[in-house]
Protein backbone atom coordinates (compact mmCIF):
# COMPACT_ATOMS: atom_id res chain seq x y z
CA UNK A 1 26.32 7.73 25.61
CA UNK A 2 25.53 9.36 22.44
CA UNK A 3 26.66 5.94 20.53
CA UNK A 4 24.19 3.97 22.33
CA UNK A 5 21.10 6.87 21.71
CA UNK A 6 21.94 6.27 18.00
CA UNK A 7 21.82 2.82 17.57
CA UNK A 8 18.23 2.39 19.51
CA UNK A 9 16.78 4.97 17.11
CA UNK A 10 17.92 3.50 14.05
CA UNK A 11 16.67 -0.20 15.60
CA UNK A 12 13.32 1.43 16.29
CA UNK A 13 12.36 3.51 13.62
CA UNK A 14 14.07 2.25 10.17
CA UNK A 15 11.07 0.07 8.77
CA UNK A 16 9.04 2.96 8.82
CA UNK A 17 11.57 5.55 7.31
CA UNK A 18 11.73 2.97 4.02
CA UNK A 19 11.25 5.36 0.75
CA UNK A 20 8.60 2.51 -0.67
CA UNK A 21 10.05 1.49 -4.21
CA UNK A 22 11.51 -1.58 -4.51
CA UNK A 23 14.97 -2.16 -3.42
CA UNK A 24 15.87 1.84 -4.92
CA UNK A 25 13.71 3.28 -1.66
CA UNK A 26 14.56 0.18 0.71
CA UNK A 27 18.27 1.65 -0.07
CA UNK A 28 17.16 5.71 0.21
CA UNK A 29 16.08 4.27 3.54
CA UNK A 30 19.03 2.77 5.15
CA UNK A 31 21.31 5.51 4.07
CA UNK A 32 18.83 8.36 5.93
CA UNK A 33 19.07 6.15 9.11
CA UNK A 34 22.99 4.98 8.79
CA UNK A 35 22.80 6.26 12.50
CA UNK A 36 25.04 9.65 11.91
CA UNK A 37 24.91 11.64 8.98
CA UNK A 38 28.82 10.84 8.79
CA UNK A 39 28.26 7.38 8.08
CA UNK A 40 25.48 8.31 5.58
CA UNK A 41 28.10 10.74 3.83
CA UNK A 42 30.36 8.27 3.38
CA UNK A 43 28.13 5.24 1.83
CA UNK A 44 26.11 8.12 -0.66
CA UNK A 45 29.47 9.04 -1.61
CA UNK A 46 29.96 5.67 -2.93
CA UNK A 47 26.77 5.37 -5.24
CA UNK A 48 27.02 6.28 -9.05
CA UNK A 49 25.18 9.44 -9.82
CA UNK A 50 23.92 10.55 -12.72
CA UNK A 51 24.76 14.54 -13.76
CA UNK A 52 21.40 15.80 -14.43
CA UNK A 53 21.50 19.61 -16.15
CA UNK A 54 18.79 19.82 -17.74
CA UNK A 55 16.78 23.19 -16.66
CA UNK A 56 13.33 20.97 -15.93
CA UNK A 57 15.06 19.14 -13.50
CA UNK A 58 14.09 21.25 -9.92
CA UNK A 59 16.46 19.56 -7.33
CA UNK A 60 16.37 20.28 -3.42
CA UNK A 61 18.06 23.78 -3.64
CA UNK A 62 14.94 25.70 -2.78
CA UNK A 63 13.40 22.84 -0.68
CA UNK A 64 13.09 22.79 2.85
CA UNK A 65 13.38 19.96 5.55
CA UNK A 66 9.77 19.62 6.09
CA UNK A 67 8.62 20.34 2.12
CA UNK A 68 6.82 18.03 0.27
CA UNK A 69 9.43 16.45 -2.41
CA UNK A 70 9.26 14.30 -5.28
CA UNK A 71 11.41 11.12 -6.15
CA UNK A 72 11.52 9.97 -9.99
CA UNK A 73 11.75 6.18 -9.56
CA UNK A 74 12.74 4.45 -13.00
CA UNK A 75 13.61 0.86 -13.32
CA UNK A 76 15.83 0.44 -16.09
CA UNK A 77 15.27 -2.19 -18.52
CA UNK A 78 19.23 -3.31 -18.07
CA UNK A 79 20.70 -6.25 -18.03
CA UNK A 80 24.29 -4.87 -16.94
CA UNK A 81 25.59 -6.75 -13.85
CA UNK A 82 23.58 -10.12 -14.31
CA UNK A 83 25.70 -13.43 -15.24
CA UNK A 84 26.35 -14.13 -18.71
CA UNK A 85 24.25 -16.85 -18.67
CA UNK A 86 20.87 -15.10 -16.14
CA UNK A 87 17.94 -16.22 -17.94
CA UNK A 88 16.82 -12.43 -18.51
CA UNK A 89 19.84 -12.38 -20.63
CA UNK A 90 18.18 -14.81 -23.18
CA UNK A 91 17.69 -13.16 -26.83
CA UNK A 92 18.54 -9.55 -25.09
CA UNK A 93 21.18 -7.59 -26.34
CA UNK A 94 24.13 -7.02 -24.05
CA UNK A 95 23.44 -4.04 -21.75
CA UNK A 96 22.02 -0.84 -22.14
CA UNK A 97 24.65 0.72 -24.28
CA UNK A 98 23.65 -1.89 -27.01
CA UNK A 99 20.03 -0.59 -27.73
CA UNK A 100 21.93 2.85 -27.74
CA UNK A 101 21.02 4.16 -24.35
CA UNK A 102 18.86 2.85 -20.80
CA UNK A 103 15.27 1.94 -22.13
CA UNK A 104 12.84 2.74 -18.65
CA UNK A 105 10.86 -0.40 -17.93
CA UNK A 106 8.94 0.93 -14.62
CA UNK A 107 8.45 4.93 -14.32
CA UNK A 108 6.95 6.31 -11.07
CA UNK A 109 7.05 9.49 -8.94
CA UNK A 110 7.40 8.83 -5.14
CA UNK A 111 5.89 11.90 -3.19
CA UNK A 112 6.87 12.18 0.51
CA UNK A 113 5.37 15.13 2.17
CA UNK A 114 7.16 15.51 5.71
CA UNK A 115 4.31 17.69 7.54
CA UNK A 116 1.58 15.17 6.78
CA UNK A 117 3.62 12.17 6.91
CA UNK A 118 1.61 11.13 3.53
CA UNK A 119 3.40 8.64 1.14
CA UNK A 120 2.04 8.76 -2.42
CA UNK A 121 3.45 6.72 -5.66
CA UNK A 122 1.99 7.29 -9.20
CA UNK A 123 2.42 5.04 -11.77
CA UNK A 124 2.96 5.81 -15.64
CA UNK A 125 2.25 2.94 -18.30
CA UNK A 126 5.32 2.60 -20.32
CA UNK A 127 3.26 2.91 -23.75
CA UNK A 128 1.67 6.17 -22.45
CA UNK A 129 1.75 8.67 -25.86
CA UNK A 130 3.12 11.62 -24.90
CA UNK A 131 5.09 14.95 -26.31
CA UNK A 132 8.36 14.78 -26.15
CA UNK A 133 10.46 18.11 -25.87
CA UNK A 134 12.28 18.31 -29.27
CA UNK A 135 11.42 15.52 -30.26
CA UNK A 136 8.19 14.02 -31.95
CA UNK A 137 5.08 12.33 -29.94
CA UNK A 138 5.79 8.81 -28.42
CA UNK A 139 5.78 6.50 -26.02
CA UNK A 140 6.78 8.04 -22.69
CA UNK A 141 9.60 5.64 -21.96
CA UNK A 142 11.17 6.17 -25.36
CA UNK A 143 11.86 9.50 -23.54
CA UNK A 144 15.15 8.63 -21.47
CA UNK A 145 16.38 6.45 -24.32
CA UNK A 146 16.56 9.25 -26.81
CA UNK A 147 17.79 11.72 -24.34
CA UNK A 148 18.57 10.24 -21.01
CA UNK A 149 16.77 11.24 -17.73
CA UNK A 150 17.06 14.72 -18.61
CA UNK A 151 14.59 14.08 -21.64
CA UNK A 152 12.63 12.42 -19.41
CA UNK A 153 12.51 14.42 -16.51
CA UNK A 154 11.41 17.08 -19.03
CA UNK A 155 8.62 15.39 -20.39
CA UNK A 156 7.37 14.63 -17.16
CA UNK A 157 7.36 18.53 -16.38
CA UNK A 158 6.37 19.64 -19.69
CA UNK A 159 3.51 17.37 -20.19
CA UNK A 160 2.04 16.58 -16.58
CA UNK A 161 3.38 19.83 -14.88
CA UNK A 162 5.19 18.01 -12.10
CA UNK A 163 8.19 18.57 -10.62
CA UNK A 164 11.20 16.41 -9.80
CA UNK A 165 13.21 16.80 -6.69
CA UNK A 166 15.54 13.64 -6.77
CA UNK A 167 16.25 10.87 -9.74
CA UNK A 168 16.88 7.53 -8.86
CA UNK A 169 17.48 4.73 -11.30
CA UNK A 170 17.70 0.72 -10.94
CA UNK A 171 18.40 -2.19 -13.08
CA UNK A 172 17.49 -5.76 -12.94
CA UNK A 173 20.42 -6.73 -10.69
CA UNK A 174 19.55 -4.79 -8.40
CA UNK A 175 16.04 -5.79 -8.16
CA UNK A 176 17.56 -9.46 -8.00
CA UNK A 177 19.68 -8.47 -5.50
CA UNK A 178 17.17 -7.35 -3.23
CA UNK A 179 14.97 -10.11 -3.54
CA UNK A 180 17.78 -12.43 -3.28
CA UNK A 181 19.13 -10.92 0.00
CA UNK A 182 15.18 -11.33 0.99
CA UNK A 183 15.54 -15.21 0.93
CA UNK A 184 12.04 -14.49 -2.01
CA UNK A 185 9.20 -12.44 -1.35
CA UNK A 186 5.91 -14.81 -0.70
CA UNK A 187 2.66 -14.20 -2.21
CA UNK A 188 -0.69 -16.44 -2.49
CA UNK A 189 -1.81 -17.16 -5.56
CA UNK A 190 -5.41 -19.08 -5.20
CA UNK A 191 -5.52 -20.44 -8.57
CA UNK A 192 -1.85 -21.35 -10.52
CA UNK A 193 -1.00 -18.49 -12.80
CA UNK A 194 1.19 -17.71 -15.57
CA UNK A 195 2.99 -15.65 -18.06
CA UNK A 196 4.84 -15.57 -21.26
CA UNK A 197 8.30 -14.03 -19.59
CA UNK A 198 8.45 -16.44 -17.67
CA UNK A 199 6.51 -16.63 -14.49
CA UNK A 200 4.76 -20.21 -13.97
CA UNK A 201 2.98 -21.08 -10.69
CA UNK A 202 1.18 -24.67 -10.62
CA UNK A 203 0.08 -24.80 -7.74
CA UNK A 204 -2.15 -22.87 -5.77
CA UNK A 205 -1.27 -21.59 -2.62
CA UNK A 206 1.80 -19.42 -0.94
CA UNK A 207 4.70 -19.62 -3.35
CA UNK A 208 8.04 -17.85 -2.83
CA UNK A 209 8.72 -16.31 -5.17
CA UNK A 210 13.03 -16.25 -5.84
CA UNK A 211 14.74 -13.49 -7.74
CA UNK A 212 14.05 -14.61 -11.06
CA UNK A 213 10.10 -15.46 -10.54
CA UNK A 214 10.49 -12.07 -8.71
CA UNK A 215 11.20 -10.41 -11.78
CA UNK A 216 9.03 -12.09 -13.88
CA UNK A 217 6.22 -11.35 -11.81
CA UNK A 218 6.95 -7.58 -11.94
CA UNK A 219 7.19 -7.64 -15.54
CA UNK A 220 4.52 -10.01 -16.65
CA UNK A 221 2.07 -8.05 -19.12
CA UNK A 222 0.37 -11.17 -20.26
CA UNK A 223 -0.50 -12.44 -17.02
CA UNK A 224 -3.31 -15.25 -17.01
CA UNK A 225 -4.80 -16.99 -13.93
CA UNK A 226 -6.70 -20.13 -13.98
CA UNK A 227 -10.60 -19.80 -12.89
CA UNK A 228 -12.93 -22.66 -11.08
CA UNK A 229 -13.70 -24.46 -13.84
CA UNK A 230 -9.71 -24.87 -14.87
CA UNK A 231 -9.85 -22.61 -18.09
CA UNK A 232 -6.91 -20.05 -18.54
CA UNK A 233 -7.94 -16.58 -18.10
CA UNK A 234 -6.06 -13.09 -19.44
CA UNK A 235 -5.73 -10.39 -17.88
CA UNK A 236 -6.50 -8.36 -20.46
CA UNK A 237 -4.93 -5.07 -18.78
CA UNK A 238 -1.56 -5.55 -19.44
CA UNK A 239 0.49 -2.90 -18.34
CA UNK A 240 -2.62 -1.99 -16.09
CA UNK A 241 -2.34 -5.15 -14.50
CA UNK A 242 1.30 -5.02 -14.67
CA UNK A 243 1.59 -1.83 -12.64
CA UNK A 244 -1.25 -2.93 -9.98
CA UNK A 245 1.06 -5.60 -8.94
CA UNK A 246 4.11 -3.95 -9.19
CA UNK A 247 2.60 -1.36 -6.56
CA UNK A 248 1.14 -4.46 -4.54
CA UNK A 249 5.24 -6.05 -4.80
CA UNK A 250 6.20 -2.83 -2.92
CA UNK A 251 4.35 -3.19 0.02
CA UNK A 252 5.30 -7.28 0.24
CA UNK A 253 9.20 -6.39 0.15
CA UNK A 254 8.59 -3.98 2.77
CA UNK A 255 6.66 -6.23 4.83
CA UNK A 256 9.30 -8.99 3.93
CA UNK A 257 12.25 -6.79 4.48
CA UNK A 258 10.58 -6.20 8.49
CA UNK A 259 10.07 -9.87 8.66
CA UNK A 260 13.53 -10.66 7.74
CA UNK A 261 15.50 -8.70 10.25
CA UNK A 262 15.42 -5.41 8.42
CA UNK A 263 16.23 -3.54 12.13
CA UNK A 264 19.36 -5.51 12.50
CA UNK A 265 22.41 -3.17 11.85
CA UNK A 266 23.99 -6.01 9.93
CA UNK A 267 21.04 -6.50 7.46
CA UNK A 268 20.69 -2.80 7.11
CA UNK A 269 24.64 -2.99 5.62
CA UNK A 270 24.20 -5.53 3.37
CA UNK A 271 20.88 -3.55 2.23
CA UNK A 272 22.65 -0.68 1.81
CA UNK A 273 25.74 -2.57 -0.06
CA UNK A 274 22.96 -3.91 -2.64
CA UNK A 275 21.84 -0.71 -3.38
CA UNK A 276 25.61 0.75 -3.81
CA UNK A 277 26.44 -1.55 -6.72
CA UNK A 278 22.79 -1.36 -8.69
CA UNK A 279 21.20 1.89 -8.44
CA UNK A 280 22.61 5.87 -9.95
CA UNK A 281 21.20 8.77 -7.99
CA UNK A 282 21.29 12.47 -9.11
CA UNK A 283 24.58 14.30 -8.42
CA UNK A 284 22.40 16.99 -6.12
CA UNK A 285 20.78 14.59 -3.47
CA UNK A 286 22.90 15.37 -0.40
CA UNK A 287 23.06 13.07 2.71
CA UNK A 288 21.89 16.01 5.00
CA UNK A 289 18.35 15.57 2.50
CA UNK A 290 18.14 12.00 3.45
CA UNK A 291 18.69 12.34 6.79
CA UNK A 292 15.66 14.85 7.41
CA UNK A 293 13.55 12.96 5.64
CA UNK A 294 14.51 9.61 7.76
CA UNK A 295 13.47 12.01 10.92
CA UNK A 296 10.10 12.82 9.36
CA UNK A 297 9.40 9.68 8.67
CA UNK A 298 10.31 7.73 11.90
CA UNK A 299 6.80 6.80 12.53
CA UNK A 300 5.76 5.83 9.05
CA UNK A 301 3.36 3.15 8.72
CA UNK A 302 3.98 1.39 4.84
CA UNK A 303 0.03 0.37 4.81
CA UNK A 304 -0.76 4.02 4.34
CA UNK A 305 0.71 4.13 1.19
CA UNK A 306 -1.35 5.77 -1.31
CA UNK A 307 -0.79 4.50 -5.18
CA UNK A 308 -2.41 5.92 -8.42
CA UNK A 309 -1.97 4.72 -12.00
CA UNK A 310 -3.11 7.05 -14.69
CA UNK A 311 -6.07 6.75 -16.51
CA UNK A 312 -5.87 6.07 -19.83
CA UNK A 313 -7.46 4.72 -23.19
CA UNK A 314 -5.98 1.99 -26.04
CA UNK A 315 -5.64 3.58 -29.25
CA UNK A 316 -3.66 3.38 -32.61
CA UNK A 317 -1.05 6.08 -33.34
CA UNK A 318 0.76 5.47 -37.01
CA UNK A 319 0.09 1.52 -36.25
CA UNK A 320 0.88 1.52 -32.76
CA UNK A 321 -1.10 0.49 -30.40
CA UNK A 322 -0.29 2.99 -27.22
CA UNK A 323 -2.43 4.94 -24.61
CA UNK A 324 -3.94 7.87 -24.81
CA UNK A 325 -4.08 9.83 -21.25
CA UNK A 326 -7.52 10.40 -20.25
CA UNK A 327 -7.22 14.12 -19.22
CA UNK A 328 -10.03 14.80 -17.24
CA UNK A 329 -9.73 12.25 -15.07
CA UNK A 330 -6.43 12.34 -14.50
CA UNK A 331 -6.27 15.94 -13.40
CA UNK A 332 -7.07 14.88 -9.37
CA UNK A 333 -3.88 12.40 -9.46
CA UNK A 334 -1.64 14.93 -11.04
CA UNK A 335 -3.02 17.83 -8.60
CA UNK A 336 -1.61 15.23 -5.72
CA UNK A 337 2.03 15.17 -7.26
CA UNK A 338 1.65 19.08 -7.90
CA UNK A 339 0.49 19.55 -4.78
CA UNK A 340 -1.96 21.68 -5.32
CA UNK A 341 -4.38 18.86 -4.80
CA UNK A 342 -7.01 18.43 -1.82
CA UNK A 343 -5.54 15.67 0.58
CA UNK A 344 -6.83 11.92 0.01
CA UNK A 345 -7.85 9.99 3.23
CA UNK A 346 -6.93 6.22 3.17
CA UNK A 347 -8.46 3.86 0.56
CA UNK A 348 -10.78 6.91 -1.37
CA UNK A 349 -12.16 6.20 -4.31
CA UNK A 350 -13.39 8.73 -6.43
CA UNK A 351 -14.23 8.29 -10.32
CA UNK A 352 -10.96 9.08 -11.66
CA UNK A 353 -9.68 5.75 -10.41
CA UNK A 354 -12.15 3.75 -11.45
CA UNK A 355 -12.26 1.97 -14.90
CA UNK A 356 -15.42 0.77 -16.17
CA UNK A 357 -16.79 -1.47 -19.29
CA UNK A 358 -20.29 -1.29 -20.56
CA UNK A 359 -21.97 -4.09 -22.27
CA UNK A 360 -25.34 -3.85 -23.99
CA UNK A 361 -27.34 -5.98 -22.45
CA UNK A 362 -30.71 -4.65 -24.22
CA UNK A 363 -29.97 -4.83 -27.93
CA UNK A 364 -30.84 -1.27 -27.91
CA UNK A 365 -28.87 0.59 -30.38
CA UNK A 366 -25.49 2.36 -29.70
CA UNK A 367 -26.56 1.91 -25.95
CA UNK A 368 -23.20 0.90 -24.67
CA UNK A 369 -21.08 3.02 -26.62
CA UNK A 370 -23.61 6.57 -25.22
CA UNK A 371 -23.08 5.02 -21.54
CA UNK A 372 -19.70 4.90 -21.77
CA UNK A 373 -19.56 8.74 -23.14
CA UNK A 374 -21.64 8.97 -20.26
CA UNK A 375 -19.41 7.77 -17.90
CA UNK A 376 -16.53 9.40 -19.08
CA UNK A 377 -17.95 13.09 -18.50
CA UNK A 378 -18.65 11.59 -15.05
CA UNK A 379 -15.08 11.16 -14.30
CA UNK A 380 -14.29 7.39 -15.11
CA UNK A 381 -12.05 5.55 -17.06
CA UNK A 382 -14.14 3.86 -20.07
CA UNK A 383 -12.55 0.73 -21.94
CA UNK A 384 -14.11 -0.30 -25.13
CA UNK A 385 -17.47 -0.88 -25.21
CA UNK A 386 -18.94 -4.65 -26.07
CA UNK A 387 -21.92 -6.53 -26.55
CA UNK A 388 -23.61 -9.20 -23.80
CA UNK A 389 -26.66 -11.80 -23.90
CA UNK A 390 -29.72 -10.20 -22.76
CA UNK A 391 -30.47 -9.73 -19.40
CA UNK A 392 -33.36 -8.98 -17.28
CA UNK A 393 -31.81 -6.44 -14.81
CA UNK A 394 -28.81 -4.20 -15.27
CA UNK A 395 -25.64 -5.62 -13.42
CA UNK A 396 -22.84 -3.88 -12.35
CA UNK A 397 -20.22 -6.97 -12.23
CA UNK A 398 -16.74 -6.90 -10.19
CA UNK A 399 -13.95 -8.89 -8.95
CA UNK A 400 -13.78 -9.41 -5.19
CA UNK A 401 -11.80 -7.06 -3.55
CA UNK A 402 -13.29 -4.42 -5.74
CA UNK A 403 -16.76 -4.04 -4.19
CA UNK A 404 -16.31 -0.16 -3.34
CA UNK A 405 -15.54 0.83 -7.16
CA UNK A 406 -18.46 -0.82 -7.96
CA UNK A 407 -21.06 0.80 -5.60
CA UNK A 408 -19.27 3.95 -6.83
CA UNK A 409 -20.13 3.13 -9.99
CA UNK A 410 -24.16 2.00 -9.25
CA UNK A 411 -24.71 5.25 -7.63
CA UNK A 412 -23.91 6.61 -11.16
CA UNK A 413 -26.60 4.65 -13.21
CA UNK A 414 -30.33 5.90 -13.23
CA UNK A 415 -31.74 2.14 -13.00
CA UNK A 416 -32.05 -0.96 -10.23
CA UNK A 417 -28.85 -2.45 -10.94
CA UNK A 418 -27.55 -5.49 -9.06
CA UNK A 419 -23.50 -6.11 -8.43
CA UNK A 420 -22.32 -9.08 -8.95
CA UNK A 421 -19.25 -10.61 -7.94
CA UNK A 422 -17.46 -12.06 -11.01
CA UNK A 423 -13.63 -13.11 -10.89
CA UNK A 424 -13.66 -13.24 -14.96
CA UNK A 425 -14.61 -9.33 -14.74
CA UNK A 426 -10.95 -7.42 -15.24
CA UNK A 427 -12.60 -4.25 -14.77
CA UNK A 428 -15.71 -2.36 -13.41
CA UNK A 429 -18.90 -4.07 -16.25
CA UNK A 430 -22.45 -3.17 -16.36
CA UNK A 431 -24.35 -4.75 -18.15
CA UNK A 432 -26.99 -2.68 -19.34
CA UNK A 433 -31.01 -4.10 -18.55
CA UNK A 434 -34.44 -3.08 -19.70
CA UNK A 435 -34.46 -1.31 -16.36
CA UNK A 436 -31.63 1.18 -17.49
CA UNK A 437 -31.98 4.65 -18.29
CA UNK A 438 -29.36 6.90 -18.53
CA UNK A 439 -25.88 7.98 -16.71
CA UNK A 440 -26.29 10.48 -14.03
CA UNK A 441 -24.33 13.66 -13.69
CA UNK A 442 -24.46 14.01 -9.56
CA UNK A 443 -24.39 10.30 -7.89
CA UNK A 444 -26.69 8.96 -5.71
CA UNK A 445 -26.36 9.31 -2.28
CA UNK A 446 -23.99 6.20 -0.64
CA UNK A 447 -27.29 4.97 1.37
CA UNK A 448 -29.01 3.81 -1.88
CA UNK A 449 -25.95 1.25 -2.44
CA UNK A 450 -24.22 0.38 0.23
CA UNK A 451 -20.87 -1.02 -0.42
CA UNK A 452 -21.29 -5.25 -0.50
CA UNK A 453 -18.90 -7.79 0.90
CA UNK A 454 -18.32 -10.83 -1.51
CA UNK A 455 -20.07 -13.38 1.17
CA UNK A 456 -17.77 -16.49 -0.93
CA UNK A 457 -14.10 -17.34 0.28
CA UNK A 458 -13.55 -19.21 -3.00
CA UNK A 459 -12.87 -18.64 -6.23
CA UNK A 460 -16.14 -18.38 -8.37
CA UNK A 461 -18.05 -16.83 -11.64
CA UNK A 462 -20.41 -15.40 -9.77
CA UNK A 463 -21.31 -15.27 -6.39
CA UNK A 464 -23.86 -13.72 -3.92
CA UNK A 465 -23.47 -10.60 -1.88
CA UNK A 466 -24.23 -8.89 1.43
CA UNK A 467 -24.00 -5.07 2.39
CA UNK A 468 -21.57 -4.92 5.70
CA UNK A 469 -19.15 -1.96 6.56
CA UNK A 470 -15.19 -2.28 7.06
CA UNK A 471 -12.56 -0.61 5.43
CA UNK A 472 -12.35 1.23 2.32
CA UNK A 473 -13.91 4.45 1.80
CA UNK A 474 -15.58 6.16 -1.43
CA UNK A 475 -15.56 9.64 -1.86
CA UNK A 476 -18.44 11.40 -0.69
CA UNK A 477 -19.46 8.45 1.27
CA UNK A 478 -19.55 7.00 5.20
CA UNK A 479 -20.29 3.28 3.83
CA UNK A 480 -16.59 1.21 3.31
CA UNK A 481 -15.86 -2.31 2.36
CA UNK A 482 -12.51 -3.88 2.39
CA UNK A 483 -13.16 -7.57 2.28
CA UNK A 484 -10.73 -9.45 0.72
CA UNK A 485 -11.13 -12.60 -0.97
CA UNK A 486 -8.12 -14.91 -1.81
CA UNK A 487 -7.53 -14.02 -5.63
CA UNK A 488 -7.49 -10.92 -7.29
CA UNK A 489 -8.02 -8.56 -4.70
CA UNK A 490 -7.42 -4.98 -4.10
CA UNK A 491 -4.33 -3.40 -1.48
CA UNK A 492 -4.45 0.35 -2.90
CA UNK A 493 -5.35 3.63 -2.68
CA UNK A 494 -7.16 3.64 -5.52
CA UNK A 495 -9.14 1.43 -8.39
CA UNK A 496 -6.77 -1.78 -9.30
CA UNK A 497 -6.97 -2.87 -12.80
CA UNK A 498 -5.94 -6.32 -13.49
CA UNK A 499 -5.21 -9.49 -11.14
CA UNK A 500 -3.30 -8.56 -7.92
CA UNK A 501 -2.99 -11.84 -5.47
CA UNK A 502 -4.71 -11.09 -2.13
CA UNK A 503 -3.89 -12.31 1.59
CA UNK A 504 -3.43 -15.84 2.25
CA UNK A 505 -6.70 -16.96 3.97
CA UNK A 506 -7.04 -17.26 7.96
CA UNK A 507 -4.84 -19.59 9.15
CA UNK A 508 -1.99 -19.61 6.40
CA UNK A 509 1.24 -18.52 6.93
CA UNK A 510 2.72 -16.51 3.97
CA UNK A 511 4.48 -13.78 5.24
């Protein structure tokens, strides 16, 4: 009854053998579970590859069933295969070929390692200045549109040392597709938010959002929310932001994709018939490759999905505004996607994930600007410094769901520092007091600041807070938080940056 063996294994195990990108990996799935690896031949066969020769590019030819491998996930900024009259068509050109080649809109690297059973995704920001092989510094995703993936693949190698096993590209339709075929993806927004591309939610609560909204949620860099008191806020992290909730998205069409009968045989075809028309694979990815890493990851559980953007600074470079990777505290992340890296339990946070703001809050001279020096040798990410109204005790301020970067961060600060919950706070702030002294080189120990649990359930400037224990670790610590409060919260591995929509509260269905 070997027919029958085959089709209660793939029933069982395919949500948890999903790739965890978007439709590209929903797709990777489904083919390494087809239920025989003839079937899986024959739909791979049908997908448009793309003939990679550049030397950088590694491939699977010296990697084994159970090695760790890396998948280069790019979401192409291409309208091909939408209606004439999609409103992502409006004021575009026609297609990549008119803008001269694919332009990369989302760039991550997907690292499965089969042993562990450890999914990892790292995110690179789009205006992230970088050196281009033979050609002069810019933006990383100007990479693949002056030289196609190769020229990206190499500038991934030669500038982050990382190696790329597989290459798998989608476009807009096929991100449309997939959320189409999902009858929308629902998410709870507490306040109405909004964006410039397009995304416009007026009312507060679970809203489904449809392929287009979809889209324009992915893509929205301007995003703004609306606080208690009705005022439009920005997210002033922009592609930050933009890549927190992209990596939130991934876990909500995976979630979705269970909901919606992703175990049924029938809704794995038409999965895998999306993913045949709208995504290009490299010409070496064989079906046998898929297939053993379907086995691996039979028991997969999505939640465990660790994400990491890299940490970066705004600067100007001949005009343009751009980022500037923050070396040093990048190095960790990369080490993971080398794999030379020491392994990451669930919901760590270390330094190097953690972006912080300092405002003088003294009047002291140049006080923000050396604490933020200070706190860059220390590991973090520093924005810009600023000024703030005096106040009487040093405050390290945070948005809910973010209460374990900000303990992090206290342990770091010779003074008596108070955190505050603060929904207007996009990142990490302290607010320097008379009580401040200096940045320390070796933290605290955890016991001297807990991690707190934001004690409100609404959305508020400022609220009061409790020390409890639950969920999310800090490195070198045994204290965890994980509360969530409906809003911008934290799902992640590591730091978020920006305004990510958290769980609908007890009681609301919006799954």
């Amino acid at each position: 009854m070997p027919g029958r063996r085959n089709t209660h294994r793939l029933r069982r195990t395919w949500p948890q053998r999903m790739l965890i990108s978007f439709n590209v990996c929903c797709i990777l799935a489904a083919l390494t579970t087809a239920g025989t690896v003839a079937l899986a031949k024959h739909k791979i066969n049908q997908l448009s590859r793309v003939d990679l020769t550049g030397s950088a590019f590694k491939g699977t030819q010296d990697v084994g069933p159970q090695d760790p491998r890396n998948f280069l996930i790019v979401g192409a900024d291409d309208d091909s295969g939408l209606p004439a009259n999609d409103a992502v068509r409006n004021g575009r050109d026609k297609g990549a070929a008119a803008v001269g080649g694919v332009r990369s809109d989302t760039i991550m690297v997907v690292r499965l390692d089969p042993k562990s059973k450890q999914a990892q995704v790292v995110s690179f920001p789009r205006d992230l200045w970088v050196d281009i092989p033979g050609k002069s510094r810019n933006r990383i995703n100007a990479a693949i549109e002056f030289g196609g993936p190769d020229l990206l693949i190499a500038t991934i190698k030669q500038d982050f040392d990382i190696d790329i096993n597989h290459y798998v590209q989608v476009n807009f339709a096929g991100f449309k597709s997939l959320v189409n075929l999902l009858g929308g993806v629902p998410v709870y927004f507490a306040t109405p938010v909004r964006d410039q591309g397009g995304l416009n939610v007026q009312n507060p609560g679970c809203t489904v959002l449809d392929q287009n909204g979809a889209l324009a949620y992915v893509r929205a860099r301007h995003f703004q929310y609306q606080n208690a008191q009705g005022r439009w806020v920005t997210d002033g992290t922009s592609d930050f932001g933009r890549i927190s909730r992209q990596q939130d998205f991934m876990k909500r069409v995976i979630r979705r994709a269970v909901h919606q009968g992703a175990r049924n045989p029938i809704k794995l075809a038409n999965f895998v018939d999306v993913g045949l028309k709208n995504i290009k694979l490299d010409q070496q990815t064989k079906p046998k490759d898929l297939v053993d890493l379907g086995s691996a990851f039979r028991n997969f559980d999505p939640e465990t999905l660790k994400t990491y953007s890299l940490p970066a600074t705004d600067v100007y470079h001949g005009g343009a505004a751009v980022l500037d990777l923050q070396e040093a505290a990048a190095e960790p992340i990369l080490a993971r996607f080398r794999g030379t890296g020491a392994p990451v339990s669930p919901g760590q946070v270390i330094p190097g994930t953690v972006t912080v703001r300092v405002r003088n809050g003294t009047g002291k001279q140049n006080q923000a600007a050396t604490t933020s020096e200070g706190l860059r040798s220390a590991g973090f990410q520093v924005d810009a410094p600023d000024q703030s109204p005096v106040v009487q005790r040093t405050e390290v301020r945070y948005q809910p769901g973010q209460e374990a970067q900000a303990a992090l961060v206290a342990r770091y600060l010779y003074a008596n520092p108070v955190l505050v919950s603060d929904v207007d706070a996009a990142v990490i702030t302290v607010v320097t007091g008379p009580d401040f002294g200096t940045v320390l080189k070796v933290p605290l120990p955890a016991s001297k600041f807990p991690v707190p649990t934001t004690t409100t359930t609404s959305t508020t400037t400022s609220t009061t807070t409790t020390t409890v224990a639950s969920s999310t670790t800090v490195a070198g610590s045994s204290t965890s938080s994980g509360s969530t409060v409906p809003g911008a919260t934290s799902t992640t591995t590591t730091a978020v940056r920006g305004y990510v929509p958290g769980a609908a509260p007890p009681g609301v269905d919006c799954g």
